[in-house]
Protein backbone atom coordinates (compact mmCIF):
# COMPACT_ATOMS: atom_id res chain seq x y z
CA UNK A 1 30.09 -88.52 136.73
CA UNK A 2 26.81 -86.53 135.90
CA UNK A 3 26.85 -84.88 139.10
CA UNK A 4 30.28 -83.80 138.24
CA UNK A 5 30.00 -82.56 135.31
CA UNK A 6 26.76 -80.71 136.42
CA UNK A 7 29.08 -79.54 139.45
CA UNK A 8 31.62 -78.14 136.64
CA UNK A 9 28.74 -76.62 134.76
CA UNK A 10 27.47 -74.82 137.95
CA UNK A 11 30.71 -73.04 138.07
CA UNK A 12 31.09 -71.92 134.76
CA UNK A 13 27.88 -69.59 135.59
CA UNK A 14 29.21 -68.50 138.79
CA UNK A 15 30.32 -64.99 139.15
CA UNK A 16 31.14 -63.36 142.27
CA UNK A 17 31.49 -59.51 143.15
CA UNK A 18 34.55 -59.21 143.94
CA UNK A 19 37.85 -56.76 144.01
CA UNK A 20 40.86 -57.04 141.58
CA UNK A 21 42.82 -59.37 142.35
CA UNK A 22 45.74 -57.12 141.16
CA UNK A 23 45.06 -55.38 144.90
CA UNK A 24 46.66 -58.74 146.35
CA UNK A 25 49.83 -60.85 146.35
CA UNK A 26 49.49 -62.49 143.07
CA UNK A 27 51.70 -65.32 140.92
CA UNK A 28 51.39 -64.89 137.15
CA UNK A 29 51.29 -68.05 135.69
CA UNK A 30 52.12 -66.49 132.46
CA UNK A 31 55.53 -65.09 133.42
CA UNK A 32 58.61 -67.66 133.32
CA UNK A 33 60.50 -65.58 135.35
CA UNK A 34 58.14 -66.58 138.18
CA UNK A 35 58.50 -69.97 136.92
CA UNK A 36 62.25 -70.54 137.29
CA UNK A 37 61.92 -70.81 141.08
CA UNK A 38 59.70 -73.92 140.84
CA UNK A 39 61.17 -77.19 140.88
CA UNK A 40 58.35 -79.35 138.37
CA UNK A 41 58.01 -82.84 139.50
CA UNK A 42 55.98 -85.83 137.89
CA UNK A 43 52.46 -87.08 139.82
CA UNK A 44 50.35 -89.74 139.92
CA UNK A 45 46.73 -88.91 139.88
CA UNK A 46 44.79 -92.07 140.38
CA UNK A 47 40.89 -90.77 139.37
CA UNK A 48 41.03 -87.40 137.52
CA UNK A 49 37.43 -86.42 137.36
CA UNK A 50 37.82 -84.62 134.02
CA UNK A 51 39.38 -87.38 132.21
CA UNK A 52 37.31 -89.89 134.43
CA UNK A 53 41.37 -91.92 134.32
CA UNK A 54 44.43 -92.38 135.87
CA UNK A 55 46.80 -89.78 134.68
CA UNK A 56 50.64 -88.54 135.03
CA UNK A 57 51.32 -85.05 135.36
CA UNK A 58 54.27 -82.77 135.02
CA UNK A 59 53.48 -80.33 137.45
CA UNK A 60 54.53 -77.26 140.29
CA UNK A 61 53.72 -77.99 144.06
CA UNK A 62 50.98 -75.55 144.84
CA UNK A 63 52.54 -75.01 148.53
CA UNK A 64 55.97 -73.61 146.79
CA UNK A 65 53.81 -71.06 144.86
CA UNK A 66 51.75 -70.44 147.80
CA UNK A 67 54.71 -69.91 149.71
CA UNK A 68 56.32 -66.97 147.54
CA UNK A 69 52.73 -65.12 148.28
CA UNK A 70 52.99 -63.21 151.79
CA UNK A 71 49.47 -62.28 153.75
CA UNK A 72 49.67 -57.99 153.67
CA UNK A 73 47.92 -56.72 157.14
CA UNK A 74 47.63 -58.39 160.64
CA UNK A 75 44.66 -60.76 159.68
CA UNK A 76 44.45 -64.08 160.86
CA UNK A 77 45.45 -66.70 157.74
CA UNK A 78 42.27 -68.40 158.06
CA UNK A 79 40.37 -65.47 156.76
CA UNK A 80 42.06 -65.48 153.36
CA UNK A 81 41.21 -66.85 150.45
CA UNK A 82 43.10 -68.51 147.08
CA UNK A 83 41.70 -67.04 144.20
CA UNK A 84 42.52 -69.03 141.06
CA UNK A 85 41.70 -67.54 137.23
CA UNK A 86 40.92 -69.07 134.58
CA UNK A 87 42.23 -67.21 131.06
CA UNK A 88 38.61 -66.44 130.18
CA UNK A 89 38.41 -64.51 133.58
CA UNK A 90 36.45 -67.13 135.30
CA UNK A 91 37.21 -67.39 139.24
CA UNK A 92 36.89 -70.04 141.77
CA UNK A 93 37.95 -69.53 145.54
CA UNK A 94 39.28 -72.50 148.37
CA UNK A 95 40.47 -71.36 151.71
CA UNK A 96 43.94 -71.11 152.45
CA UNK A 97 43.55 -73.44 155.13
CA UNK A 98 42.58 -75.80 152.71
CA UNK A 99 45.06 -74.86 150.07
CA UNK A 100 47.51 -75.81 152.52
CA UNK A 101 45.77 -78.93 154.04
CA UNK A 102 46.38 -81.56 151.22
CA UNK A 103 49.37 -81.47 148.99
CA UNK A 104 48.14 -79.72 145.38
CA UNK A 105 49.36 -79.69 142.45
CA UNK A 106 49.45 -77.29 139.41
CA UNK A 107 50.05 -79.14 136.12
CA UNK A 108 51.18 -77.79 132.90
CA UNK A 109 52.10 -81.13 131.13
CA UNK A 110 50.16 -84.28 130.13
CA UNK A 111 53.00 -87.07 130.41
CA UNK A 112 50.43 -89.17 127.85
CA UNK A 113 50.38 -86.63 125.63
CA UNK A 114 53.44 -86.23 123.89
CA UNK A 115 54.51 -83.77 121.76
CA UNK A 116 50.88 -81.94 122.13
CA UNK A 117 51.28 -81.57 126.50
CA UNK A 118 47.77 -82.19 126.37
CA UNK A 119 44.38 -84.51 125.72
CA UNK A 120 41.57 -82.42 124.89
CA UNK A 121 38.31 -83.68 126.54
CA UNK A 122 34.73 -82.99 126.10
CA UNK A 123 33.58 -80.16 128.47
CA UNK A 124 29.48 -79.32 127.72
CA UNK A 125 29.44 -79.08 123.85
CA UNK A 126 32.82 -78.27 123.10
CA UNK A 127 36.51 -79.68 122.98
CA UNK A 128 38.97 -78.46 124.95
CA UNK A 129 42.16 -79.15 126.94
CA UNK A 130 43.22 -77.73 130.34
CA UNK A 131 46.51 -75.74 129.23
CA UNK A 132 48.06 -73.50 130.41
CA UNK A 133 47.88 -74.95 133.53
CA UNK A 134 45.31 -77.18 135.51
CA UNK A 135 44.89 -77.83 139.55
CA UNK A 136 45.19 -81.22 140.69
CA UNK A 137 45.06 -83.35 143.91
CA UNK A 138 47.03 -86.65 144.00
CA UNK A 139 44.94 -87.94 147.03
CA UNK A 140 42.22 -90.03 145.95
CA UNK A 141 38.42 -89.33 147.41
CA UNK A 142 38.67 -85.30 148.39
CA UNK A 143 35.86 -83.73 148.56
CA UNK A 144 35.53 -81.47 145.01
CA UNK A 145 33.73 -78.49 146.76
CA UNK A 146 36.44 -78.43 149.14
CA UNK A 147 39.48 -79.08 146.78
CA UNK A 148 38.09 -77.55 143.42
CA UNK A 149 39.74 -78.85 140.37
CA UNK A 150 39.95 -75.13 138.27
CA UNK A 151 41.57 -75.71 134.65
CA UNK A 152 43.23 -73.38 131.99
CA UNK A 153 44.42 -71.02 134.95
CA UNK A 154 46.71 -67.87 134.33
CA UNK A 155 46.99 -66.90 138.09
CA UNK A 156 46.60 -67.79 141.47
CA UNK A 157 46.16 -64.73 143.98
CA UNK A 158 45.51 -64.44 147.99
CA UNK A 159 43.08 -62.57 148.48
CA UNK A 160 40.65 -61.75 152.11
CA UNK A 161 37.59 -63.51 152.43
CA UNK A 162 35.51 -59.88 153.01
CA UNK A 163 37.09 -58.69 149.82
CA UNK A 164 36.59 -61.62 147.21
CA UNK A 165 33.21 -62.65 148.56
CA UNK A 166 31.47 -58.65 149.32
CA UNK A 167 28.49 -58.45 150.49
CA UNK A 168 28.03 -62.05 151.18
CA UNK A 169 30.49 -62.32 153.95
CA UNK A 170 29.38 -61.52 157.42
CA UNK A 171 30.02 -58.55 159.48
CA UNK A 172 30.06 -60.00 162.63
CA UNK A 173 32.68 -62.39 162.63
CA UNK A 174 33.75 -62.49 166.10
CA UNK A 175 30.99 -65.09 166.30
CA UNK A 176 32.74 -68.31 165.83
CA UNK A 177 29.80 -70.20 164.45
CA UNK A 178 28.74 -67.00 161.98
CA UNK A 179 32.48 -67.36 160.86
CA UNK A 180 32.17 -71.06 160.67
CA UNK A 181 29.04 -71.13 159.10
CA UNK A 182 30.25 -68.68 156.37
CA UNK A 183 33.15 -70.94 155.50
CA UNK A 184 30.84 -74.09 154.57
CA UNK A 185 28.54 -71.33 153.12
CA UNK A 186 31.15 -70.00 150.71
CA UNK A 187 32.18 -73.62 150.19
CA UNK A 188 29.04 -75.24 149.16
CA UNK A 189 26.84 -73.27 148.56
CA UNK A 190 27.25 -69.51 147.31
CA UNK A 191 28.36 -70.71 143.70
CA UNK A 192 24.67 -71.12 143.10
CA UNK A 193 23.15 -68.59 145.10
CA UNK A 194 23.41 -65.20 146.46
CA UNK A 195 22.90 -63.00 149.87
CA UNK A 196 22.77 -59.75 148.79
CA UNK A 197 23.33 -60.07 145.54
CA UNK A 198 26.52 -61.65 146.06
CA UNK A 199 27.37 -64.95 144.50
CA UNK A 200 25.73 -67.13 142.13
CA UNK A 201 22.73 -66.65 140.36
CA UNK A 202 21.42 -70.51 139.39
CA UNK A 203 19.54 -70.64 142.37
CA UNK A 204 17.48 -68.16 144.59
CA UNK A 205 18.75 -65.01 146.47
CA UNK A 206 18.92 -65.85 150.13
CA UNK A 207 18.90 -63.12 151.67
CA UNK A 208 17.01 -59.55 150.35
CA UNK A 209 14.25 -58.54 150.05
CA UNK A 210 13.72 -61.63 152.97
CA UNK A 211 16.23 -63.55 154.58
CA UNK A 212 15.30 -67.55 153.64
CA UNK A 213 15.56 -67.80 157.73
CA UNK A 214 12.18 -65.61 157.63
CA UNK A 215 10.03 -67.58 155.24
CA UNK A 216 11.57 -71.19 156.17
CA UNK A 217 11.14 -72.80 159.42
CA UNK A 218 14.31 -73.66 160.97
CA UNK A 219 13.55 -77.19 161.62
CA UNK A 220 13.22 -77.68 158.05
CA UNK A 221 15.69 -75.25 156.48
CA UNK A 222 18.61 -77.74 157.36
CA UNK A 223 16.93 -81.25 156.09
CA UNK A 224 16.34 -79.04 153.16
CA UNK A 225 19.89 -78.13 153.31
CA UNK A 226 21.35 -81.24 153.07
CA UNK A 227 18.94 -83.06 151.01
CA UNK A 228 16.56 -80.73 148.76
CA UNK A 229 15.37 -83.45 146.68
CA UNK A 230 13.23 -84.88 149.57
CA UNK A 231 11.68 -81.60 149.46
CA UNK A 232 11.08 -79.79 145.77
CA UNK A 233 10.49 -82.43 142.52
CA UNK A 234 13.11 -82.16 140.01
CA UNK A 235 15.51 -79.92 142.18
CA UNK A 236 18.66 -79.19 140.41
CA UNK A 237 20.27 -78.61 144.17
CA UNK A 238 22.71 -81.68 144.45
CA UNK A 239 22.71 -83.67 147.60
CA UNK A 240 24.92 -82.43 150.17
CA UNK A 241 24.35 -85.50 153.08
CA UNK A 242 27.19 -87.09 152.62
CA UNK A 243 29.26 -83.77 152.75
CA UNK A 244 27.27 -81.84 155.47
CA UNK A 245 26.35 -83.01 159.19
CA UNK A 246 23.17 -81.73 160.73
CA UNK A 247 25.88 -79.62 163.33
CA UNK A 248 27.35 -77.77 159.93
CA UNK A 249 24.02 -76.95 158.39
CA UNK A 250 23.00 -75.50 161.82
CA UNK A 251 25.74 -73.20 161.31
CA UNK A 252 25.49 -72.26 157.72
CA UNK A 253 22.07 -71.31 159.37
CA UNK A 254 23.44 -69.43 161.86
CA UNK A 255 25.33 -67.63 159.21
CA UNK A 256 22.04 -66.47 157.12
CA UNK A 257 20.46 -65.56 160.58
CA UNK A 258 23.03 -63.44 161.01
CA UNK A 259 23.06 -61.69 157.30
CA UNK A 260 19.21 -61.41 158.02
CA UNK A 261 20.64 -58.43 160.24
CA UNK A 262 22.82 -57.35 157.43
CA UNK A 263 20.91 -56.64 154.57
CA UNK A 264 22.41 -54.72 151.82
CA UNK A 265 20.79 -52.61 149.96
């Protein structure tokens, strides 16, 4: 649970550069005549890891609001993004791949909370509740970088990849491992740190004025990867060994190698 909640504090503080979403296909939350097409439906949700409980939603299937959002252009659907925003203007990205992978939920009713929709919970050192609405996954055990659980959302947008993460995402990405890299990159990592000024700012900048790939040796840059603690005392970088194979930090390596050749400014 402290990992978690450190995980939720991480991306309070992160802030990407990033477009307007209003440039993209877009489904206000706040308007009820977007609402009337959605069928809600009640959930089980066997762990919720902000109420550490079982809970019952009311809720919208996130694939039938997905679904009324069309991909503008001829790119491939694996290069967008779902951008979902919080009422305080905080964002936090998932692929659509992954959007679309497990079945997701958006809840807007606490089925234990009566009258009130909600149960306010303790989030850092104040009290709040998730309304207006609150992403959820009924299957138990997915991975929380991969299926982010954003709360008090107002929107959910697609947006591309290039666009919502700048200067961060590659050029090149004809190169399948670059590309792949960048995905478990943008995943697991860039909500703490930047390349190019792009992403978060809790830990270092990876890749200006040098590229990490020119000050680390390779060798060690992945065991660091996956497990910093064996590396730097009191690291705040969580463990990632469980999450990341020694093939996928090789390519979130190839991915800064290739951003070495990218630097901006």
């Amino acid at each position: 649970m402290n990992m978690l909640k450190a995980l939720f504090q991480l991306l309070l503080v992160f802030c990407i550069q990033a477009s307007s979403a209003n440039d993209w296909p877009k489904f206000d939350l706040t308007r009820t005549d977007q609402l009337k097409a959605l069928n809600a439906q009640a959930i089980d949700i066997s762990h919720d890891p902000v109420y550490s409980s079982a809970k019952k939603y009311q809720a919208y299937a996130l694939a039938d609001i997905l679904s009324q959002l069309s991909i503008t252009g001829d790119q491939d659907a694996a290069d967008w993004v779902i951008v979902f925003t919080a009422r305080d203007g905080y964002k936090v990205a998932m692929s659509y791949k992954d959007a679309l992978s497990e079945p997701g939920f958006i809840a807007f009713k606490d089925l234990a909370a009566g009258s009130d929709n909600w149960q306010p919970f303790q989030f850092g050192k104040k009290t709040i509740t998730p309304e207006p609405y609150y992403l959820v996954w009924p299957k138990a055990g997915l991975d929380k970088w991969q299926y982010p659980w954003p709360f008090q959302l107002t929107s959910i947008a697609l947006e591309p990849a290039s666009s919502y993460y700048g200067k961060a995402a590659p050029a090149n990405i004809k190169n399948a491992d670059v590309k792949k890299g960048f995905v478990l990159f943008s995943r697991y990592c860039i909500r703490c740190h930047s390349v190019n000024l792009a992403g978060g700012s809790v830990g270092p900048e990876l890749n200006i004025p040098k590229n990490i790939s020119e000050y680390f040796q390779e060798n060690e840059l992945s065991g660091f990867i996956r497990n910093a603690s064996t590396y730097r005392a009191g690291t705040q970088m969580p463990s990632f060994e469980n999450l990341l194979s020694v093939h996928d930090t090789q390519l979130i390596i190839d991915y800064l190698k290739q951003k070495k050749l990218e630097k901006d400014p």
